[in-house]
N, C-alpha and C. Protein backbone atom coordinates (compact mmCIF):
# COMPACT_ATOMS: atom_id res chain seq x y z
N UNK A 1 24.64 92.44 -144.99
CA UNK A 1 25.09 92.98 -146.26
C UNK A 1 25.55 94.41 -146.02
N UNK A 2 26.80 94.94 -146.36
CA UNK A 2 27.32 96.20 -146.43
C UNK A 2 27.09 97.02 -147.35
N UNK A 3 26.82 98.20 -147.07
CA UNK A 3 26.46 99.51 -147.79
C UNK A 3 27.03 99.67 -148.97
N UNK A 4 28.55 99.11 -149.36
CA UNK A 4 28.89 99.53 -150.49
C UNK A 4 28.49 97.67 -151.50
N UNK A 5 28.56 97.34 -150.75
CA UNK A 5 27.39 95.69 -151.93
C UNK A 5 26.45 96.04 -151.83
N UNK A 6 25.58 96.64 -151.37
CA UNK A 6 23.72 96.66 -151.98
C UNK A 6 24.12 97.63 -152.73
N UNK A 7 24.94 99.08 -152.38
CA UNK A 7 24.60 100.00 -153.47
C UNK A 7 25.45 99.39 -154.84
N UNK A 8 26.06 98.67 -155.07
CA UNK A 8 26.67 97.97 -156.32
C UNK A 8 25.08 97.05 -156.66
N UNK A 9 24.67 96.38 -155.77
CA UNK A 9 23.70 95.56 -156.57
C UNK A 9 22.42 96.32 -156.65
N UNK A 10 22.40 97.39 -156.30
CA UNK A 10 20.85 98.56 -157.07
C UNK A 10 21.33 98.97 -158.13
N UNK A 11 22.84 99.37 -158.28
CA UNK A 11 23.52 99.76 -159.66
C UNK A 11 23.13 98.85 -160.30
N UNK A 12 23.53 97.62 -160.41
CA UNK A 12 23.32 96.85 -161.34
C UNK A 12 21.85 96.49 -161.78
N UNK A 13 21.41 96.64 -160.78
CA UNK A 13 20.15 96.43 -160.97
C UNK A 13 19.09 97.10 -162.21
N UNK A 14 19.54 98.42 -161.33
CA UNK A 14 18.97 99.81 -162.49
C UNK A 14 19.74 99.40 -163.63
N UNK A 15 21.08 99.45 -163.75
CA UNK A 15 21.79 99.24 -165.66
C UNK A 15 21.34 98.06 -165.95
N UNK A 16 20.29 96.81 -165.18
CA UNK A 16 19.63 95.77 -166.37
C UNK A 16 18.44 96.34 -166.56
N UNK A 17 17.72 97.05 -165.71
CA UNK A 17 16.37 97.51 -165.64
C UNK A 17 16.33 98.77 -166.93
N UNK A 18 17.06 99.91 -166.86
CA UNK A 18 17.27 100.21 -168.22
C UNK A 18 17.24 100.19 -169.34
N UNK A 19 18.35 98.97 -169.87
CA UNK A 19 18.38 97.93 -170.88
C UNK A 19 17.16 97.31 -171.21
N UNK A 20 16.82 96.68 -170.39
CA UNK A 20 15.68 96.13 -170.33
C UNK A 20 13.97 97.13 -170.90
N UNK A 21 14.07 98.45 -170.29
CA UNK A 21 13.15 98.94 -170.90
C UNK A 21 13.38 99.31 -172.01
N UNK A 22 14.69 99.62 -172.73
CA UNK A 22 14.64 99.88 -174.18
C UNK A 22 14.24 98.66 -174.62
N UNK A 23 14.49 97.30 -174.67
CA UNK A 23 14.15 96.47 -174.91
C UNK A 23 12.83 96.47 -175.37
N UNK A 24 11.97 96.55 -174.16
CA UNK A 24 10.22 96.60 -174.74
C UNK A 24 9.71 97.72 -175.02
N UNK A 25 10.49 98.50 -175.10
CA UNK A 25 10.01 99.71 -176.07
C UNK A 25 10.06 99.25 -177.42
N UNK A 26 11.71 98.76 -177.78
CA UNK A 26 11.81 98.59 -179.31
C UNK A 26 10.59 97.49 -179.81
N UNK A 27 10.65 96.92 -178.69
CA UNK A 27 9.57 95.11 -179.00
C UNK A 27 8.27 95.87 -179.52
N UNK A 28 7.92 97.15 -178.47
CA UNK A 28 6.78 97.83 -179.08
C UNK A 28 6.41 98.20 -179.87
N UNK A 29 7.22 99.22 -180.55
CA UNK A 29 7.07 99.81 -181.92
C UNK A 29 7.62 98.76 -182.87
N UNK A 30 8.27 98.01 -182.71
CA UNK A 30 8.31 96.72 -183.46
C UNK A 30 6.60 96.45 -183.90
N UNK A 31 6.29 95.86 -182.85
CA UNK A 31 5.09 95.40 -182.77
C UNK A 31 3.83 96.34 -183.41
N UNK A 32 3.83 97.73 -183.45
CA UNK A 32 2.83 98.64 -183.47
C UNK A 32 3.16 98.77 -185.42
N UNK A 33 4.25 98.82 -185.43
CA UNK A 33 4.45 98.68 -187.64
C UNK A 33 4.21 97.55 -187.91
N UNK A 34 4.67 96.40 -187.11
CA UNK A 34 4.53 95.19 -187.86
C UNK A 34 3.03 95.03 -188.26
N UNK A 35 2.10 95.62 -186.40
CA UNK A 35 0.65 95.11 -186.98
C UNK A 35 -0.07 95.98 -188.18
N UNK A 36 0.77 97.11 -187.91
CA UNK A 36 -0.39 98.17 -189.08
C UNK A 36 0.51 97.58 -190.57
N UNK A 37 1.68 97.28 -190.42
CA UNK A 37 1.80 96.72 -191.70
C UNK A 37 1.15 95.07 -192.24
N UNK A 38 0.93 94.40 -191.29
CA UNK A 38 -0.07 93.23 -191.30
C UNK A 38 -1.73 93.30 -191.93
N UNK A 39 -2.02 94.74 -190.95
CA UNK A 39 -3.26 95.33 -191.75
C UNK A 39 -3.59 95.78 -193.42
N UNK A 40 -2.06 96.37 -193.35
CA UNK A 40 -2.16 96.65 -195.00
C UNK A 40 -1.57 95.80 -195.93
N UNK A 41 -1.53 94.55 -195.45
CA UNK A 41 -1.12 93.44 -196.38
C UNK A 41 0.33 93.50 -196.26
N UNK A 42 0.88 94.32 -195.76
CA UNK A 42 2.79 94.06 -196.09
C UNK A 42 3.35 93.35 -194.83
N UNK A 43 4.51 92.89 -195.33
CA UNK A 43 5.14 91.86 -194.65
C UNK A 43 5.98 92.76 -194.09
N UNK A 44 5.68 93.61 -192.56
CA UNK A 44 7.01 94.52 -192.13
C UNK A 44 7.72 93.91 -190.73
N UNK A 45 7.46 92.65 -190.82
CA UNK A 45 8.22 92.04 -189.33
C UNK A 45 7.30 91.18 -188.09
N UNK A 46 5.90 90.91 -189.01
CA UNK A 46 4.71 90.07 -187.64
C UNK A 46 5.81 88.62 -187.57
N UNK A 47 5.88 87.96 -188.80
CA UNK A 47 6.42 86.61 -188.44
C UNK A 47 7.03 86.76 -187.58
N UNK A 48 8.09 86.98 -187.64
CA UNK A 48 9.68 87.16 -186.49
C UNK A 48 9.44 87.80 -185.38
N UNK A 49 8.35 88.91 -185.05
CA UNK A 49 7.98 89.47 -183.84
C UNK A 49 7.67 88.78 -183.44
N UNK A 50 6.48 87.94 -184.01
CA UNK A 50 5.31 87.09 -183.53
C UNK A 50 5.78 85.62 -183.12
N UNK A 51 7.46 85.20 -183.68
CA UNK A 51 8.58 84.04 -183.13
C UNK A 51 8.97 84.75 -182.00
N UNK A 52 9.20 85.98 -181.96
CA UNK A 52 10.28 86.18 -180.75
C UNK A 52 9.57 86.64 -179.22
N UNK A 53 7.86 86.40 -179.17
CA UNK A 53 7.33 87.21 -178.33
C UNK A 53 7.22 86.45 -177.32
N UNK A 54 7.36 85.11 -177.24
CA UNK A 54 7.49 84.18 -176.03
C UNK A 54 9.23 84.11 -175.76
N UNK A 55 10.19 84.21 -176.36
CA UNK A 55 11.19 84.01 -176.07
C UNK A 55 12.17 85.47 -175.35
N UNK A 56 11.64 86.65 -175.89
CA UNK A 56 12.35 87.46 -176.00
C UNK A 56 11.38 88.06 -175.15
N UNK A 57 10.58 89.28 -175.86
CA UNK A 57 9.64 90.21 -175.27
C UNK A 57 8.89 89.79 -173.96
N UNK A 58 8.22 88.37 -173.74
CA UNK A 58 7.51 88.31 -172.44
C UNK A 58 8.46 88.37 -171.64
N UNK A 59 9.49 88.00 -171.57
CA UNK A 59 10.44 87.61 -170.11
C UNK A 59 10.95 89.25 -170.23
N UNK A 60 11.07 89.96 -171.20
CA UNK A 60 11.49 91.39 -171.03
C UNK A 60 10.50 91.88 -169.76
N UNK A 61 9.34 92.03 -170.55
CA UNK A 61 8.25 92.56 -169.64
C UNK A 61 8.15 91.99 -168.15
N UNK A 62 8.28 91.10 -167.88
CA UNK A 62 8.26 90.37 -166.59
C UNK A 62 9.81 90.88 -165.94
N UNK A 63 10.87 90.67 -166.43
CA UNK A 63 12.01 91.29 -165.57
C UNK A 63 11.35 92.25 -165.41
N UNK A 64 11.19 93.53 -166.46
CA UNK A 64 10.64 95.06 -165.85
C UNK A 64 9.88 95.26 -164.48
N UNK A 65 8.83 94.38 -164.85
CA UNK A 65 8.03 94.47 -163.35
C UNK A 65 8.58 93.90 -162.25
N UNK A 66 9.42 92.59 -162.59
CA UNK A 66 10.00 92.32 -161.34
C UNK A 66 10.87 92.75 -160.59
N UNK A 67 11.62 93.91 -161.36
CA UNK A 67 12.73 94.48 -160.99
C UNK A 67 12.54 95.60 -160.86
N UNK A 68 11.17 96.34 -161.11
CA UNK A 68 10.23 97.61 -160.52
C UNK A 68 10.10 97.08 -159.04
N UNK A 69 9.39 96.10 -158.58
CA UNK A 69 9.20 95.35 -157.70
C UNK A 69 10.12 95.18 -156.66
N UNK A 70 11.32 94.50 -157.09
CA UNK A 70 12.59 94.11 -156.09
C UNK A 70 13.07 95.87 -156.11
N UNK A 71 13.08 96.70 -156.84
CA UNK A 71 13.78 97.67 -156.89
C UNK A 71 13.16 98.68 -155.52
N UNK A 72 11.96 98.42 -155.79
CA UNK A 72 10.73 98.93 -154.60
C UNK A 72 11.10 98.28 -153.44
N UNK A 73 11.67 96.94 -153.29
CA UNK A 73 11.30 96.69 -151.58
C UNK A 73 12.52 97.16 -151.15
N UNK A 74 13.54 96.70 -152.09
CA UNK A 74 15.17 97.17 -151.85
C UNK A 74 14.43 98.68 -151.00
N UNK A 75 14.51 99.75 -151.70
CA UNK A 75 14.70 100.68 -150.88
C UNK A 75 13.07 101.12 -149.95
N UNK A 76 12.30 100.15 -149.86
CA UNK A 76 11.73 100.13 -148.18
C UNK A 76 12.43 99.24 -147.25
N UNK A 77 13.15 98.30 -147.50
CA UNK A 77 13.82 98.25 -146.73
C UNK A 77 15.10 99.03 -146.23
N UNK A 78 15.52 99.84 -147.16
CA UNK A 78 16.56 100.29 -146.69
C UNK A 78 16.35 101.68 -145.97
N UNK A 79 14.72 102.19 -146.36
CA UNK A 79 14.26 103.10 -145.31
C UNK A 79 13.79 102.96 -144.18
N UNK A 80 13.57 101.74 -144.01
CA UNK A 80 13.05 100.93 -142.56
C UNK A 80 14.55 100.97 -141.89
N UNK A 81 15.59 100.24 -142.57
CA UNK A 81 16.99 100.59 -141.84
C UNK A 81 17.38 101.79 -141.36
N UNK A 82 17.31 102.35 -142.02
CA UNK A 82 17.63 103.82 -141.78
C UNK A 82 16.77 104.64 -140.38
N UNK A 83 15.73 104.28 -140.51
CA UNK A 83 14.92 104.87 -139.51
C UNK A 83 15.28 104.48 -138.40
N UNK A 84 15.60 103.09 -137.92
CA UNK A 84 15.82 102.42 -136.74
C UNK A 84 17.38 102.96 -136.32
């Protein structure tokens, strides 16, 4: 693999990884009104959070880490290259 394709696919990588953390941020504070509004009896968004948290939010969270992960070996390997 050539230097200018991996550094295109860490680019890309990082602009889904990004995306992706706004993602479970919003899922969060989604989540953090819906429950205190659940607590106080109002309806501020549990149903529809609480539909979208297997479809949407878990696989968010799991790319994040996985792509913390791949993002991590990517560049030990590419410092192991480098060294040699």
């Amino acid at each position: 693999m050539n230097s200018n394709m991996k550094e295109k696919l860490v680019n890309w990588l990082n602009k889904i990884l990004v995306i992706d953390v706004f993602v479970v941020i919003i899922g969060f504070l989604w989540f953090a009104i819906a429950l205190i509004g659940k607590s106080m009896g109002l309806s501020l968004g549990w149903d529809i959070w609480y539909k979208l948290w297997l479809p949407v939010f878990n696989p968010a969270i799991a790319i994040l880490i996985l792509g913390a992960i791949l993002n991590w070996a990517i560049s030990k390997i590419q410092q192991r290259l480098n060294d040699v």
